[in-house]
C-alpha atoms as a PDB file:
ATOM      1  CA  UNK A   1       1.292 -41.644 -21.972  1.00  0.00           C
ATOM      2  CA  UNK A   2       2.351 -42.259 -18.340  1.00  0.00           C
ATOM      3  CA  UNK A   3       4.286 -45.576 -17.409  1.00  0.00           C
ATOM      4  CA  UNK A   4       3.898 -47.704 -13.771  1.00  0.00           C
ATOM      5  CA  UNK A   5       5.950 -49.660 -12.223  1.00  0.00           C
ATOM      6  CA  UNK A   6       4.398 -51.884 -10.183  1.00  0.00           C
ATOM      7  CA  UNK A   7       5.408 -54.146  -6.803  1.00  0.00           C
ATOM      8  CA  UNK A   8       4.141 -56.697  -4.868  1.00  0.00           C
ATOM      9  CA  UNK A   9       6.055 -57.540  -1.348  1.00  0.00           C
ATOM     10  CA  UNK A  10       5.797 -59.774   1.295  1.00  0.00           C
ATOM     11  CA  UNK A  11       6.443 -57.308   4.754  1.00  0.00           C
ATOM     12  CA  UNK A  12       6.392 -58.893   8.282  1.00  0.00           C
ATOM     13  CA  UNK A  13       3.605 -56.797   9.776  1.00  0.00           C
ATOM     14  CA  UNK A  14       5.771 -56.167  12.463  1.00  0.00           C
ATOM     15  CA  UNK A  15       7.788 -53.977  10.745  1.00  0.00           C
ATOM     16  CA  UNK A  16       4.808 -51.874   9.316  1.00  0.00           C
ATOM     17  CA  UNK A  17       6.155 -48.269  10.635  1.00  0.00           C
ATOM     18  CA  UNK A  18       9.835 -49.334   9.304  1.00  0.00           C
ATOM     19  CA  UNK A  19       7.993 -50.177   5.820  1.00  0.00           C
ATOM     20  CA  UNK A  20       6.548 -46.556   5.718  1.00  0.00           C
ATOM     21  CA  UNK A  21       9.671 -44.604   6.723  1.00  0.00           C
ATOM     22  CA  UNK A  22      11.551 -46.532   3.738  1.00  0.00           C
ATOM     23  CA  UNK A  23       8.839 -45.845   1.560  1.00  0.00           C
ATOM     24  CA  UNK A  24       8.833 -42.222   2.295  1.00  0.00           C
ATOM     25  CA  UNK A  25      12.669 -42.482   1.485  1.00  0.00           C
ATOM     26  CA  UNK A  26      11.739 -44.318  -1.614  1.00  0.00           C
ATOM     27  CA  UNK A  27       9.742 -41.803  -2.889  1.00  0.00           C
ATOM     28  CA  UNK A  28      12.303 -39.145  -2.105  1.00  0.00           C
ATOM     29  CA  UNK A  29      14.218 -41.026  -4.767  1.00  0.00           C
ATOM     30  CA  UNK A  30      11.782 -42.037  -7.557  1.00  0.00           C
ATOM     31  CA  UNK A  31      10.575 -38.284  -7.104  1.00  0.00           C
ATOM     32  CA  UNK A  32      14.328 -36.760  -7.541  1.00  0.00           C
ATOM     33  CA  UNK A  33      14.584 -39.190 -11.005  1.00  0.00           C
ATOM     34  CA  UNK A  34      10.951 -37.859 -12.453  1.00  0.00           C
ATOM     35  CA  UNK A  35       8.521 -39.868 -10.834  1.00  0.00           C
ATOM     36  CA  UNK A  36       4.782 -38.141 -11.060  1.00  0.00           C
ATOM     37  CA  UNK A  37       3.479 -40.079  -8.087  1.00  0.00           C
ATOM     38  CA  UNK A  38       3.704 -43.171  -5.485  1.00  0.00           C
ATOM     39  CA  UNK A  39       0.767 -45.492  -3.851  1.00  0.00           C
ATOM     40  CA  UNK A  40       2.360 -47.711  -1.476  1.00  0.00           C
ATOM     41  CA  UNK A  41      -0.939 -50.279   0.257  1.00  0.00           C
ATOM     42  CA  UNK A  42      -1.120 -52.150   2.839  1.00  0.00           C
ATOM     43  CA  UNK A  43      -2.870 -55.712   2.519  1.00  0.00           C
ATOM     44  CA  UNK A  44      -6.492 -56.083   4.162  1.00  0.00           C
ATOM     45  CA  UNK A  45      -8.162 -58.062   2.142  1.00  0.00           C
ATOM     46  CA  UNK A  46      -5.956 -60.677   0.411  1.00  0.00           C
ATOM     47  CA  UNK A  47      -7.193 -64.257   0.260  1.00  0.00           C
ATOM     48  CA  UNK A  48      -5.467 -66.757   0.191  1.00  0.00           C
ATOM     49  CA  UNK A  49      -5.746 -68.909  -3.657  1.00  0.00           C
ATOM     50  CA  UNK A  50      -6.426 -72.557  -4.273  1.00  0.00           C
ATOM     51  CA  UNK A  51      -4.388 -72.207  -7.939  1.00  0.00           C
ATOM     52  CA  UNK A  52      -2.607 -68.886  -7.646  1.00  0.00           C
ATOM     53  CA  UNK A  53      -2.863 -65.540  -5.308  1.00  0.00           C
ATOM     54  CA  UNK A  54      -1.351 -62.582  -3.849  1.00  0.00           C
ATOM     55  CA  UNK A  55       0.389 -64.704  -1.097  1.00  0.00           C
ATOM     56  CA  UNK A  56       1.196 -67.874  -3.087  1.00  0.00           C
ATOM     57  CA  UNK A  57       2.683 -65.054  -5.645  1.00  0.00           C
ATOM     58  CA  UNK A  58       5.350 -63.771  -2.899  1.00  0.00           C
ATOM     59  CA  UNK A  59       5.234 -67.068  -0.625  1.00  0.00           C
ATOM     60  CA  UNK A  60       3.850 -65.061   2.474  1.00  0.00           C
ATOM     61  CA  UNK A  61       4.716 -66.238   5.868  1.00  0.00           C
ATOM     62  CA  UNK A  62       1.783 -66.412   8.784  1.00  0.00           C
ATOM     63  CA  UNK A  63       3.574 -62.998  10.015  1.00  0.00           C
ATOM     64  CA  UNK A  64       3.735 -61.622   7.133  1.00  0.00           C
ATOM     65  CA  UNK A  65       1.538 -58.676   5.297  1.00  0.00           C
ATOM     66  CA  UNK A  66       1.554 -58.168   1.298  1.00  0.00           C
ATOM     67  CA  UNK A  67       1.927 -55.081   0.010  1.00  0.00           C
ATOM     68  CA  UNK A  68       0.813 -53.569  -3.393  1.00  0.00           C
ATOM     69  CA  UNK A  69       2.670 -50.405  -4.540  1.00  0.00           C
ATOM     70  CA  UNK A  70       2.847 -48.689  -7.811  1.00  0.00           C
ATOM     71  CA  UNK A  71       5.060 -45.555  -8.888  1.00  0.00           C
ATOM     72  CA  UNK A  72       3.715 -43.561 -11.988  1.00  0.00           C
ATOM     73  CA  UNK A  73       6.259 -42.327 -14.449  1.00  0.00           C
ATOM     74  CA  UNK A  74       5.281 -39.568 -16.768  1.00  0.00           C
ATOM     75  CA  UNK A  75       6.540 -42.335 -19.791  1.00  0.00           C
ATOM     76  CA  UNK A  76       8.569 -45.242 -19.858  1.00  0.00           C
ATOM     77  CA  UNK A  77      11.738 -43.259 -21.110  1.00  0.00           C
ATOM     78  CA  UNK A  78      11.586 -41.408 -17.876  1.00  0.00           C
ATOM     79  CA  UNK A  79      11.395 -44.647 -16.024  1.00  0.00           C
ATOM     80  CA  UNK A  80      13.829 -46.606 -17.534  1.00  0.00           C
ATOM     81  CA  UNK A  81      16.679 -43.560 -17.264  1.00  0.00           C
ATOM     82  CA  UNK A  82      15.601 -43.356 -13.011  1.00  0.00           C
ATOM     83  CA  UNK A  83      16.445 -46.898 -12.983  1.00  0.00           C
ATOM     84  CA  UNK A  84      19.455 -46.933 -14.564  1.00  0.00           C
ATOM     85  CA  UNK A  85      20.171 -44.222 -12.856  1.00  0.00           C
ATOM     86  CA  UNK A  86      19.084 -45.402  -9.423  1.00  0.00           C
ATOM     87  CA  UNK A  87      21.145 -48.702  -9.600  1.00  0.00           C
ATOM     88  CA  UNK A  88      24.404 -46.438  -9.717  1.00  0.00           C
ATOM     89  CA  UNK A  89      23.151 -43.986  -6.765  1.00  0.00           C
ATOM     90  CA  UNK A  90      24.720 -44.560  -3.065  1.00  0.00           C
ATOM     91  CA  UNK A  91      21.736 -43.866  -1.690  1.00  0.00           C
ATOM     92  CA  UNK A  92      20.016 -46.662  -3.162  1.00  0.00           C
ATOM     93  CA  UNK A  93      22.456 -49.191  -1.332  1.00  0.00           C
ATOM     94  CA  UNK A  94      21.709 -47.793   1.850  1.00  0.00           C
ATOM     95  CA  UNK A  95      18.288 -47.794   1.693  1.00  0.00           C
ATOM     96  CA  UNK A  96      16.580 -50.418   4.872  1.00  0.00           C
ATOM     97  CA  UNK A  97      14.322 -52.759   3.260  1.00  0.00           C
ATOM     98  CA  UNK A  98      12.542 -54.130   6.436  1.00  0.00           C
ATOM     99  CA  UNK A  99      11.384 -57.393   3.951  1.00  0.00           C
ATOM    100  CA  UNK A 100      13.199 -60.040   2.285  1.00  0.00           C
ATOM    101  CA  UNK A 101      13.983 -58.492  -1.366  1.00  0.00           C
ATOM    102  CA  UNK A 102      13.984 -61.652  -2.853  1.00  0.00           C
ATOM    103  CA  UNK A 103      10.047 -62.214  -2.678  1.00  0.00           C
ATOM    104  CA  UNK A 104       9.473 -59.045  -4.172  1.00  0.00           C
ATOM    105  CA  UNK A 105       8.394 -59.126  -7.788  1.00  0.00           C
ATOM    106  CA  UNK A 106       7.963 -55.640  -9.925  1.00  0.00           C
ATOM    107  CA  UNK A 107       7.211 -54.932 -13.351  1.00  0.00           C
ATOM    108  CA  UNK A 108       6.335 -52.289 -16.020  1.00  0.00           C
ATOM    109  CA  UNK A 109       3.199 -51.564 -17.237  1.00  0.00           C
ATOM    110  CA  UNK A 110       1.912 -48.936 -20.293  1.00  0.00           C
ATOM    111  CA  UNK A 111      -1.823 -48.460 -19.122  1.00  0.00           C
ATOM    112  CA  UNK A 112      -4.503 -49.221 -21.587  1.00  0.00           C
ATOM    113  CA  UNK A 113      -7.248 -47.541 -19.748  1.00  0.00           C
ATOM    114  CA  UNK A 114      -7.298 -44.662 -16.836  1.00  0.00           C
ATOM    115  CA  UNK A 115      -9.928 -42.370 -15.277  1.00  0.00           C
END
């Protein structure tokens, strides 16, 4: 069964062109360590919450965009070897993250249900 990791990011919509040109690069990667695909999305329609939301989740600024993005592993073995992995590859430390990292949240998921 296929494994996701998922990510949700704060991105100053200025920097929307720099956020696709590092996701292209990031994709280069995941795909080189086994990834099966990549969906990176850029926030239209994300309210903000009276108890929890999106932007309360990554404490978006007024200039700021969230983004949703989700890599699909062909299993969660595969996945947890590219990370390993990644963490030790030079090219991960110079990838340009046009966000601040430390609002970014990710986590895997085993799907229960897909079409």
């Amino acid at each position: 069964m296929s494994y996701v990791t998922g990510f949700l990011t704060p991105v100053p919509a200025a920097n929307k062109e720099a956020y696709i040109a590092s996701a292209r690069d990031g994709w280069n990667m995941f795909k080189r360590y086994g990834a099966v695909s990549m969906t990176e999305t850029w926030g239209e329609d994300v309210p903000d919450g009276k108890v929890t939301s999106f932007p309360m989740a990554v404490k978006k600024k007024d200039d700021e965009v969230v983004v949703f993005s989700w890599v699909v592993w062909p299993d969660r073995k595969t996945a947890d070897a590219a990370w390993k992995a990644m963490m030790d590859d030079p090219a991960m430390a110079d990838m340009q993250m046009p966000f601040d990292g430390k609002r970014m949240m990710w986590g895997g998921f085993a799907p229960v249900f897909e079409s």
